[in-house]
C-alpha atoms as a PDB file:
ATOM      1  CA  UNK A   1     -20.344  18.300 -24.576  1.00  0.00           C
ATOM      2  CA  UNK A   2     -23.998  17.897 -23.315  1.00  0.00           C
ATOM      3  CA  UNK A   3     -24.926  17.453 -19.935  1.00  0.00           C
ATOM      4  CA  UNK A   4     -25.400  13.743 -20.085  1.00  0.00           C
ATOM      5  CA  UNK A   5     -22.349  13.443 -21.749  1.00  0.00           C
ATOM      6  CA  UNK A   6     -20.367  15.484 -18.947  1.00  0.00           C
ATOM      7  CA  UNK A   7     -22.155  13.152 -16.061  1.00  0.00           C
ATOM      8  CA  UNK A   8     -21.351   9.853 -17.931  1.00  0.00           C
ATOM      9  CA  UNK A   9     -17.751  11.019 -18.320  1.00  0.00           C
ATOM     10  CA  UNK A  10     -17.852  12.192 -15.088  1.00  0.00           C
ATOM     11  CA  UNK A  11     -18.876   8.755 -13.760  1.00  0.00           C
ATOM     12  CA  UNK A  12     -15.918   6.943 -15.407  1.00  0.00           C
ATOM     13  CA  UNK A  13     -13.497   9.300 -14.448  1.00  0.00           C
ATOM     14  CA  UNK A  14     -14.590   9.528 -10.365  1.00  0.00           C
ATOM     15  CA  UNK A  15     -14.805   5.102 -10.572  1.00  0.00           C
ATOM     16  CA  UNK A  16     -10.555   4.771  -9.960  1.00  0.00           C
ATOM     17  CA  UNK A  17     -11.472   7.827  -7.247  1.00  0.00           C
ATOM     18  CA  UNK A  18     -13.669   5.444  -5.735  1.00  0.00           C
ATOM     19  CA  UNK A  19     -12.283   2.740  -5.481  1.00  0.00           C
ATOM     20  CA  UNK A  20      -9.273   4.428  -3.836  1.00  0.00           C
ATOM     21  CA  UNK A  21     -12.208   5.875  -1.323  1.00  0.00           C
ATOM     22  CA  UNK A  22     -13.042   2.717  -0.276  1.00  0.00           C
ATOM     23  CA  UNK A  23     -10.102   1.048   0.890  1.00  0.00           C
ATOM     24  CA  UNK A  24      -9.002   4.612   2.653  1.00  0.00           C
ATOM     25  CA  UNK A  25     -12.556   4.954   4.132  1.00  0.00           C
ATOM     26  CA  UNK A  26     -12.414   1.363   5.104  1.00  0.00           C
ATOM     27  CA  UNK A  27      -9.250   2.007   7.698  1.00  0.00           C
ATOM     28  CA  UNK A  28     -11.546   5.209   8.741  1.00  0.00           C
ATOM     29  CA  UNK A  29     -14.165   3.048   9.851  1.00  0.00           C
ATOM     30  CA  UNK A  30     -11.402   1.375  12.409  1.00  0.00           C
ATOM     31  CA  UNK A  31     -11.462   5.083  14.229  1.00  0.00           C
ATOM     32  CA  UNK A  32     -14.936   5.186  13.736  1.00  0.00           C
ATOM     33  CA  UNK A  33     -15.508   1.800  15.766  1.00  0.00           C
ATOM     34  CA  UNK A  34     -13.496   3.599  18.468  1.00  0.00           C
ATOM     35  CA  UNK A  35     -16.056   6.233  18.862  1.00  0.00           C
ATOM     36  CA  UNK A  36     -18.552   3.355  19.436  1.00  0.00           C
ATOM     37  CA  UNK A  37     -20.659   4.609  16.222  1.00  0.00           C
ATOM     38  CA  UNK A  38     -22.613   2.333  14.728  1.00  0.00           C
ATOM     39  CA  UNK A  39     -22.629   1.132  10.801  1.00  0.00           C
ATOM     40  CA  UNK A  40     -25.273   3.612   9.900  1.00  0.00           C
ATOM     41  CA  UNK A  41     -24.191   6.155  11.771  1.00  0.00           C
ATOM     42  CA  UNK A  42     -20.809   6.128  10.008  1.00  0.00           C
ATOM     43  CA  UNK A  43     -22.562   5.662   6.798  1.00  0.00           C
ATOM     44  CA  UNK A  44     -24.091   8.781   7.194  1.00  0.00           C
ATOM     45  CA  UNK A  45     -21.183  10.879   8.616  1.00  0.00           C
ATOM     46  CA  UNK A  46     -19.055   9.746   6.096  1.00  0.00           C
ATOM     47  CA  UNK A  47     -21.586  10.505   3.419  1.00  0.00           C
ATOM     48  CA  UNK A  48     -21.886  14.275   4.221  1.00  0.00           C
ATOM     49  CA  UNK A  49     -18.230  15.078   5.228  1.00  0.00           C
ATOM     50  CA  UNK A  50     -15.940  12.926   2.789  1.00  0.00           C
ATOM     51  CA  UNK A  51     -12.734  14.261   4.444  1.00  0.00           C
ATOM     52  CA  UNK A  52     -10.609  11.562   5.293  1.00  0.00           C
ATOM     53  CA  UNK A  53      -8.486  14.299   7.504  1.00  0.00           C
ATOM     54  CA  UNK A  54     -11.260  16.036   9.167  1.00  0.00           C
ATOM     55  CA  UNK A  55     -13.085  12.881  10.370  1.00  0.00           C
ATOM     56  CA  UNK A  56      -9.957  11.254  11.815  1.00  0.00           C
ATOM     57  CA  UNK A  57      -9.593  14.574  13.753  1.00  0.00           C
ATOM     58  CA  UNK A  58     -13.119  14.676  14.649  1.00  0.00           C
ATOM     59  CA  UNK A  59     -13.164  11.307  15.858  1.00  0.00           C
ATOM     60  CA  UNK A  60      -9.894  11.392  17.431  1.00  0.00           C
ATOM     61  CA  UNK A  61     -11.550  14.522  19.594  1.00  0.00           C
ATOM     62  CA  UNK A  62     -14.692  12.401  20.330  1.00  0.00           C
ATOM     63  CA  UNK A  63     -12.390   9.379  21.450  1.00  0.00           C
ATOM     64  CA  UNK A  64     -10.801  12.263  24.041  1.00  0.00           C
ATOM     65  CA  UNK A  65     -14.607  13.454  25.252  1.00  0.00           C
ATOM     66  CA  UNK A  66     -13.842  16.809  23.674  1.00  0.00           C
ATOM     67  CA  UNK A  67     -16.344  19.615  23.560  1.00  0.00           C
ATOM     68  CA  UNK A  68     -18.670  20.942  20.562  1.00  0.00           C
ATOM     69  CA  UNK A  69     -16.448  23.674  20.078  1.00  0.00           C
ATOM     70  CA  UNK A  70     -13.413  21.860  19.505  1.00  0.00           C
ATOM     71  CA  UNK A  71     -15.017  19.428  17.530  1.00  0.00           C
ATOM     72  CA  UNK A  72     -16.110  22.469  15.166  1.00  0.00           C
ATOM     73  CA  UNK A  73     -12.465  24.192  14.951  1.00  0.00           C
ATOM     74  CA  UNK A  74     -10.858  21.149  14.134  1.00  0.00           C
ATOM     75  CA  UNK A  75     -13.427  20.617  11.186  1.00  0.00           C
ATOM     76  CA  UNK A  76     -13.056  24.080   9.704  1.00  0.00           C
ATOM     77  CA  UNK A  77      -9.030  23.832  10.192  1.00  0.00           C
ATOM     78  CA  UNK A  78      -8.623  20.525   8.566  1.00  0.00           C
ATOM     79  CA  UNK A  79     -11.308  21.584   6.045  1.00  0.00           C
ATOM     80  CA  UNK A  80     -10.402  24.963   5.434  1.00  0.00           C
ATOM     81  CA  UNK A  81      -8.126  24.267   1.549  1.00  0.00           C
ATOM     82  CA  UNK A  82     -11.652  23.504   0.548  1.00  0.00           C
ATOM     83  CA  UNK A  83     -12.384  26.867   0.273  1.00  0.00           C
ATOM     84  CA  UNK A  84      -9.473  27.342  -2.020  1.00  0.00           C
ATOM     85  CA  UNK A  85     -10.312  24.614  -4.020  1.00  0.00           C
ATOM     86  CA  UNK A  86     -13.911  25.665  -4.882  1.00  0.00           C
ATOM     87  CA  UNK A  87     -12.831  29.477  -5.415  1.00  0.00           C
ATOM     88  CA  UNK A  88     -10.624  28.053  -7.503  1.00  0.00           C
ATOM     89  CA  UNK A  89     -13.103  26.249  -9.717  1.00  0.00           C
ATOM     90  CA  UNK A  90     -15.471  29.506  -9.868  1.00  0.00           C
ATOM     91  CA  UNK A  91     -13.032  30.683 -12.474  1.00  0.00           C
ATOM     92  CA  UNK A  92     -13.795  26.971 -15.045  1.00  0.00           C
ATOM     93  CA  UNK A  93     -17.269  28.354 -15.108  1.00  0.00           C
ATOM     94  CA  UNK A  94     -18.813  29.586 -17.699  1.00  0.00           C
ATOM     95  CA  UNK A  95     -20.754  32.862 -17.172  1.00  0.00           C
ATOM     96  CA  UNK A  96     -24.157  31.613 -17.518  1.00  0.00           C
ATOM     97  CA  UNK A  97     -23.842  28.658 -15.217  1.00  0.00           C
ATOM     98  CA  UNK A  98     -26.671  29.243 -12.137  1.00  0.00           C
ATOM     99  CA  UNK A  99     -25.594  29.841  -8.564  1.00  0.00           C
ATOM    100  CA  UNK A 100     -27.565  26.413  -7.703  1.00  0.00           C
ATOM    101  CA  UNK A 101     -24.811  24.903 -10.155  1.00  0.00           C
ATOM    102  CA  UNK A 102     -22.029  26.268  -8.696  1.00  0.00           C
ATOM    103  CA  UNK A 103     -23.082  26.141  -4.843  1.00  0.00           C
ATOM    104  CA  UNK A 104     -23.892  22.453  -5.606  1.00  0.00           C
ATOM    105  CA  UNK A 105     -20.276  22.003  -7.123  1.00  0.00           C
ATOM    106  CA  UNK A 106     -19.250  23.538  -4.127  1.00  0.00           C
ATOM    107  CA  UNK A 107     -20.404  20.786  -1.965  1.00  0.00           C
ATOM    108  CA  UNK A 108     -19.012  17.649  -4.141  1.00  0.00           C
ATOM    109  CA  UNK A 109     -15.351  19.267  -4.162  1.00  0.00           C
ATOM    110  CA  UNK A 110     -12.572  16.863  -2.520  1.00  0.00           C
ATOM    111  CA  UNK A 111      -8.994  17.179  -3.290  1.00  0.00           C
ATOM    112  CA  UNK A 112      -9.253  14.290  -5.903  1.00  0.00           C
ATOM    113  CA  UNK A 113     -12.558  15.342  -7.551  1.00  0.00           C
ATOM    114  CA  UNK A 114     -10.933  19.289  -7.390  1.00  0.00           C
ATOM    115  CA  UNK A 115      -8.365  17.199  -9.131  1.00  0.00           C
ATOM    116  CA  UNK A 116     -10.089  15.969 -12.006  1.00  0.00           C
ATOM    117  CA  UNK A 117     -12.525  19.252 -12.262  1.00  0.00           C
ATOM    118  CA  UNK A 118      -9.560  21.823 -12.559  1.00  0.00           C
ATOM    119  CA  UNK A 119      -8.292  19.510 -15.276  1.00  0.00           C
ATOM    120  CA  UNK A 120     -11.384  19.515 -17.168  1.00  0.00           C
ATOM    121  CA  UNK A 121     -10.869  21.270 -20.412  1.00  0.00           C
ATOM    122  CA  UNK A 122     -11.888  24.673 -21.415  1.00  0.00           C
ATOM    123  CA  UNK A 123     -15.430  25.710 -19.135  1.00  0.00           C
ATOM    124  CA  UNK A 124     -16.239  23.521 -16.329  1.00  0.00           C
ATOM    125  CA  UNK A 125     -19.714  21.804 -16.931  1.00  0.00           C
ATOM    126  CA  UNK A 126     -21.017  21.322 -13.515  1.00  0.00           C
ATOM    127  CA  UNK A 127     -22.694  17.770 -14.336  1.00  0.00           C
ATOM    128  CA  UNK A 128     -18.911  16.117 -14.640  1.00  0.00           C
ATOM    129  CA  UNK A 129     -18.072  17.092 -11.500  1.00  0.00           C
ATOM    130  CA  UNK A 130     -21.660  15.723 -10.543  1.00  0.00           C
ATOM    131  CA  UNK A 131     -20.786  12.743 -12.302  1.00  0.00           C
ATOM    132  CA  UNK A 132     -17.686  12.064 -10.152  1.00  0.00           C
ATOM    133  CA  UNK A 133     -19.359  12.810  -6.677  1.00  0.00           C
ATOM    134  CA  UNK A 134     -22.354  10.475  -7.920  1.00  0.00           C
ATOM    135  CA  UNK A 135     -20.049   7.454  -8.035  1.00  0.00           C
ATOM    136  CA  UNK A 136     -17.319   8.146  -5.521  1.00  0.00           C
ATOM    137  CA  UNK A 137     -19.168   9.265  -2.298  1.00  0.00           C
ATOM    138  CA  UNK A 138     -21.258   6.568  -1.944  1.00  0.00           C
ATOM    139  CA  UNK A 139     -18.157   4.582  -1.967  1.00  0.00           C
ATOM    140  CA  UNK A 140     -16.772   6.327   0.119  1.00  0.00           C
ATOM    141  CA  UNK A 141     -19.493   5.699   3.076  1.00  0.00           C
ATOM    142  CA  UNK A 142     -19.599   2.649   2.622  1.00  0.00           C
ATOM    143  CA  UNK A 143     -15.999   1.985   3.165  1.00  0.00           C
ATOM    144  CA  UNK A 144     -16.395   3.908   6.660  1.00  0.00           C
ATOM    145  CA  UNK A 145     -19.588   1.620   7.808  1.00  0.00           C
ATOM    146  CA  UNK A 146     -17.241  -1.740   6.058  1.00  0.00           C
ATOM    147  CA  UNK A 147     -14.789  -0.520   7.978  1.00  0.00           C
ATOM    148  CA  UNK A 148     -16.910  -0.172  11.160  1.00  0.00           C
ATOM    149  CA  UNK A 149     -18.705  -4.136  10.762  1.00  0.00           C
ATOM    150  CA  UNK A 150     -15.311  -5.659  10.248  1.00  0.00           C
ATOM    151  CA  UNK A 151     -13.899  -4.317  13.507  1.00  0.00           C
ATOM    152  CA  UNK A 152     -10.345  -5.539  14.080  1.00  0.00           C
ATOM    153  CA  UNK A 153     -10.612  -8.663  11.814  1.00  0.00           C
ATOM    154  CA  UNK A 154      -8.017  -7.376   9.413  1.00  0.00           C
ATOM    155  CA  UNK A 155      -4.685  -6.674  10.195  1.00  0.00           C
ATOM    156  CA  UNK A 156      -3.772  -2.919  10.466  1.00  0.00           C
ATOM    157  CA  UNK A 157      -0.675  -3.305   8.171  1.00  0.00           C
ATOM    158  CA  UNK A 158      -3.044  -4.743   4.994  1.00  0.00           C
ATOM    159  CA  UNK A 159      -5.548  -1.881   5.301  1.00  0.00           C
ATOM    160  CA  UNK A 160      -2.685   0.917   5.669  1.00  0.00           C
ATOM    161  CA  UNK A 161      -1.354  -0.355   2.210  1.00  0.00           C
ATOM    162  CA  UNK A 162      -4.686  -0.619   0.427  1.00  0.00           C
ATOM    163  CA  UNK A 163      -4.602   3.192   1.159  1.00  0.00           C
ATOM    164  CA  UNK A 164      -1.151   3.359  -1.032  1.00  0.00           C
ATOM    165  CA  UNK A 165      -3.723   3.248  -4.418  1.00  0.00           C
ATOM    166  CA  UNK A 166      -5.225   6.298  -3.645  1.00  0.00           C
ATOM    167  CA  UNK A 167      -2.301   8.719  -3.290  1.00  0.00           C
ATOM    168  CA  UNK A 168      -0.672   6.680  -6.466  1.00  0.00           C
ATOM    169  CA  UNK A 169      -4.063   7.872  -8.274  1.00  0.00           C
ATOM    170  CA  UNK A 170      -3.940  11.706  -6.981  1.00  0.00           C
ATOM    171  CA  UNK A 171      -0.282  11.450  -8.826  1.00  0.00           C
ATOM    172  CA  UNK A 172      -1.683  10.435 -11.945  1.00  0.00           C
ATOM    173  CA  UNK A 173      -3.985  13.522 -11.762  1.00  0.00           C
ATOM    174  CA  UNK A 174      -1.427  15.748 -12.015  1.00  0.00           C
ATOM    175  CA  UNK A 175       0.974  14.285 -14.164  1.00  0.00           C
ATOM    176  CA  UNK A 176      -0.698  15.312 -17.467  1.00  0.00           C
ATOM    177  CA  UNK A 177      -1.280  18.626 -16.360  1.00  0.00           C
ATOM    178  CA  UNK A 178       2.067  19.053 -15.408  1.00  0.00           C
ATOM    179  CA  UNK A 179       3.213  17.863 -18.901  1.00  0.00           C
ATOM    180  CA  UNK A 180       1.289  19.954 -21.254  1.00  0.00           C
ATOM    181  CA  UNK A 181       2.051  23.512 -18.998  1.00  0.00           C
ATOM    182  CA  UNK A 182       5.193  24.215 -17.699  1.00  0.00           C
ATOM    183  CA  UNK A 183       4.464  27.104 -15.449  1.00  0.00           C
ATOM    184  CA  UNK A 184       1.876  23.350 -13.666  1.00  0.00           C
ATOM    185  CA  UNK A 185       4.992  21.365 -13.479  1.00  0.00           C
ATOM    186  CA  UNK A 186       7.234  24.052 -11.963  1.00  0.00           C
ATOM    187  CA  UNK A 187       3.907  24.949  -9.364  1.00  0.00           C
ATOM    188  CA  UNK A 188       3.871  21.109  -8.691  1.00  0.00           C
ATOM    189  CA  UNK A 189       7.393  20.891  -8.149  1.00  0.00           C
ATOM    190  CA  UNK A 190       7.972  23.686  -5.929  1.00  0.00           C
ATOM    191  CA  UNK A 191       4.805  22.393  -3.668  1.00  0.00           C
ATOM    192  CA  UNK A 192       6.551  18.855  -3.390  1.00  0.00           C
ATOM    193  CA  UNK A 193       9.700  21.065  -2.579  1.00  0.00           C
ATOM    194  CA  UNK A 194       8.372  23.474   0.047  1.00  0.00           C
ATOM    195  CA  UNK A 195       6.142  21.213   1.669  1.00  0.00           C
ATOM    196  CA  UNK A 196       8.990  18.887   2.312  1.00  0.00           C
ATOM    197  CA  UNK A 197      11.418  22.166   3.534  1.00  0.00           C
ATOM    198  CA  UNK A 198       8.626  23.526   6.278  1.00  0.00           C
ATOM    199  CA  UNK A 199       7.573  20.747   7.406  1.00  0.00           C
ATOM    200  CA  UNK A 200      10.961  19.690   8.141  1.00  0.00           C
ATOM    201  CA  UNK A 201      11.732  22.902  10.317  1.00  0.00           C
ATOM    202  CA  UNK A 202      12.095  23.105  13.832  1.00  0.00           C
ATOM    203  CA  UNK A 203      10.111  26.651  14.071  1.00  0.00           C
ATOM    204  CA  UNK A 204       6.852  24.889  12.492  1.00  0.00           C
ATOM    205  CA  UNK A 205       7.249  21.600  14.666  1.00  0.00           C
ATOM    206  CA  UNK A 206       7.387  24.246  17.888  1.00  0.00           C
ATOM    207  CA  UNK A 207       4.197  25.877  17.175  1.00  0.00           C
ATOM    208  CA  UNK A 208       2.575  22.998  16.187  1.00  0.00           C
ATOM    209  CA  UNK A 209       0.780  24.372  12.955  1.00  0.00           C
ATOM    210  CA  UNK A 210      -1.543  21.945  11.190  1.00  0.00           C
ATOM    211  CA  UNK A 211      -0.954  20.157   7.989  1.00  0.00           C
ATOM    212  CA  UNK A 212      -3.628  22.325   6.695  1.00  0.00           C
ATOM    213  CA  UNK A 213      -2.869  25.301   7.863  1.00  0.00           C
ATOM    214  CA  UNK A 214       0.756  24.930   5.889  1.00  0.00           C
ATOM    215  CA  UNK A 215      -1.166  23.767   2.562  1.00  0.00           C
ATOM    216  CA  UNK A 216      -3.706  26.716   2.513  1.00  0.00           C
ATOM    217  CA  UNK A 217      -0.669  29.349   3.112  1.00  0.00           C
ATOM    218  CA  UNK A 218       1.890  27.627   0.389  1.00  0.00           C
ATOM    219  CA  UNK A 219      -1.056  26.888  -2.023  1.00  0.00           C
ATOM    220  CA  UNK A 220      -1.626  30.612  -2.140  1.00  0.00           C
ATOM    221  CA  UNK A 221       1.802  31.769  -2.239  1.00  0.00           C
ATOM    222  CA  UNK A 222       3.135  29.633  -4.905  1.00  0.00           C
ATOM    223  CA  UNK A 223      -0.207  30.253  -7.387  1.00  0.00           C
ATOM    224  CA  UNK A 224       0.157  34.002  -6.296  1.00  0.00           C
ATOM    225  CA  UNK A 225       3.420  33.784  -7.969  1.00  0.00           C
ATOM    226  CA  UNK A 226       3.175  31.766 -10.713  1.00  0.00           C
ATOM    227  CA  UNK A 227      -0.154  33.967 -11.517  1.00  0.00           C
ATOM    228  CA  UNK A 228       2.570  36.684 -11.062  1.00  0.00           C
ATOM    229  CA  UNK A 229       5.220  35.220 -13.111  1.00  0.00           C
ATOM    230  CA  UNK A 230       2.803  33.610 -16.276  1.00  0.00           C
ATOM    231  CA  UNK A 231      -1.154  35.186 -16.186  1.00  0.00           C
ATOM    232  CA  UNK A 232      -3.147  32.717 -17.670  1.00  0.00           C
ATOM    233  CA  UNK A 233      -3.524  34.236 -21.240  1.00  0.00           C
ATOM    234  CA  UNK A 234      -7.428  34.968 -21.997  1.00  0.00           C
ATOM    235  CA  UNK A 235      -9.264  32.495 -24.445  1.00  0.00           C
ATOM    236  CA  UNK A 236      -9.792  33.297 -27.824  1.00  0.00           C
ATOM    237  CA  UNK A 237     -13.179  32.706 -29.630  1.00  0.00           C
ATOM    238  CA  UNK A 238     -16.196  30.850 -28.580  1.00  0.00           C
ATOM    239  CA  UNK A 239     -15.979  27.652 -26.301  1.00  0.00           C
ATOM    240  CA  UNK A 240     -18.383  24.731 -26.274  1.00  0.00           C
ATOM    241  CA  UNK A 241     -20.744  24.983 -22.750  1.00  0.00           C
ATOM    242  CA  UNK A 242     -23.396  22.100 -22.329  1.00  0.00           C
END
């Protein structure tokens, strides 16, 4: 598969993402309002972050008159499974994709675009995931700054459930996956499973740890033992790259 092929598949893969961006970053722009920002200015915050998480926090903080530093912390908490995410796409490369490739992949990751990128078969080519970010983020901005002009017209209940489509679509992203491998289905189980169990003890609700926090430490102990339990056995032969 080609480059342009990669992008245009890319861009018809990341248009459901999209839409699902929109009507999530549409309820954003309610919060948004709060913080007194204007349509652009949401636009443009929206455009560069694309974390539906770490902008509520952020603007929940600037609602409260928080400080720069605590605006910062809670961005890198909330933020922080990205890291995961795009280590774990270094290993779809192939070996003679450029650092400017991968950095840049880097930067388009979200957990629905890391979705459809982990899935892609064999090597990753960089301009599908480019493909994907191309079509969704703009969407995604633009939801936050409709959000933003429309105010308080709508009522809260009919934007919560437009935001129902996009975890229906993050489901259908791992489905397949979870079908073909077992070793997937028994890693997507036991996340459903142990997500459920600690965030339904009374230790974690005492100390208060973050959603995030909780996803970054059982996302690496359940692939740390699955990885244990079935290595992913090397490829044979040559694969097709661009």
């Amino acid at each position: 598969m080609d480059n342009k092929q990669a992008f245009t598949k890319g861009l018809r893969h990341g248009l459901p993402i999209a839409m699902g961006y929109f009507a999530v970053a549409f309820s954003l722009g309610f919060m948004a309002k709060k913080c007194t920002l204007t349509p652009i200015q949401g636009f443009i915050g929206s455009f560069f972050t694309r974390a539906s998480a770490g902008e509520y926090g952020v603007y929940t903080l600037v609602v409260q008159d928080a400080g720069y530093l605590s605006v910062v912390i809670m961005s890198l908490i909330t933020n922080l499974r990205y890291l995961l995410m795009s280590t774990a796409l270094t290993q779809k490369f192939s070996p003679d994709t450029s650092l400017i490739k991968r950095i840049l992949t880097g930067c388009c990751v979200t957990d629905e675009i890391f979705g459809i990128s982990i899935a892609f078969p064999e090597h990753l080519n960089p301009y599908y995931t480019f493909g994907a970010f191309t079509i969704s983020t703009p969407l995604w901005a633009l939801g936050t700054m409709s959000g933003i002009i429309a105010g308080s017209v709508l009522p809260s209940r009919a934007v919560s459930a437009l935001s129902v489509a996009l975890y229906g679509m993050f489901i259908a992203i791992i489905i397949p996956p979870s079908k073909k491998d077992k070793a997937v289905a028994a890693a997507v189980a036991a996340s459903f499973l142990l997500s459920w169990l600690v965030r339904s003890l009374d230790v974690i609700r005492q100390f208060k740890i973050s959603s995030g926090t909780i996803t970054i430490v059982l996302t690496i102990m359940i692939s740390a033992v699955v990885a244990l339990i079935k290595p992913k056995e090397p490829e044979k032969g040559p694969t097709a790259q661009e």
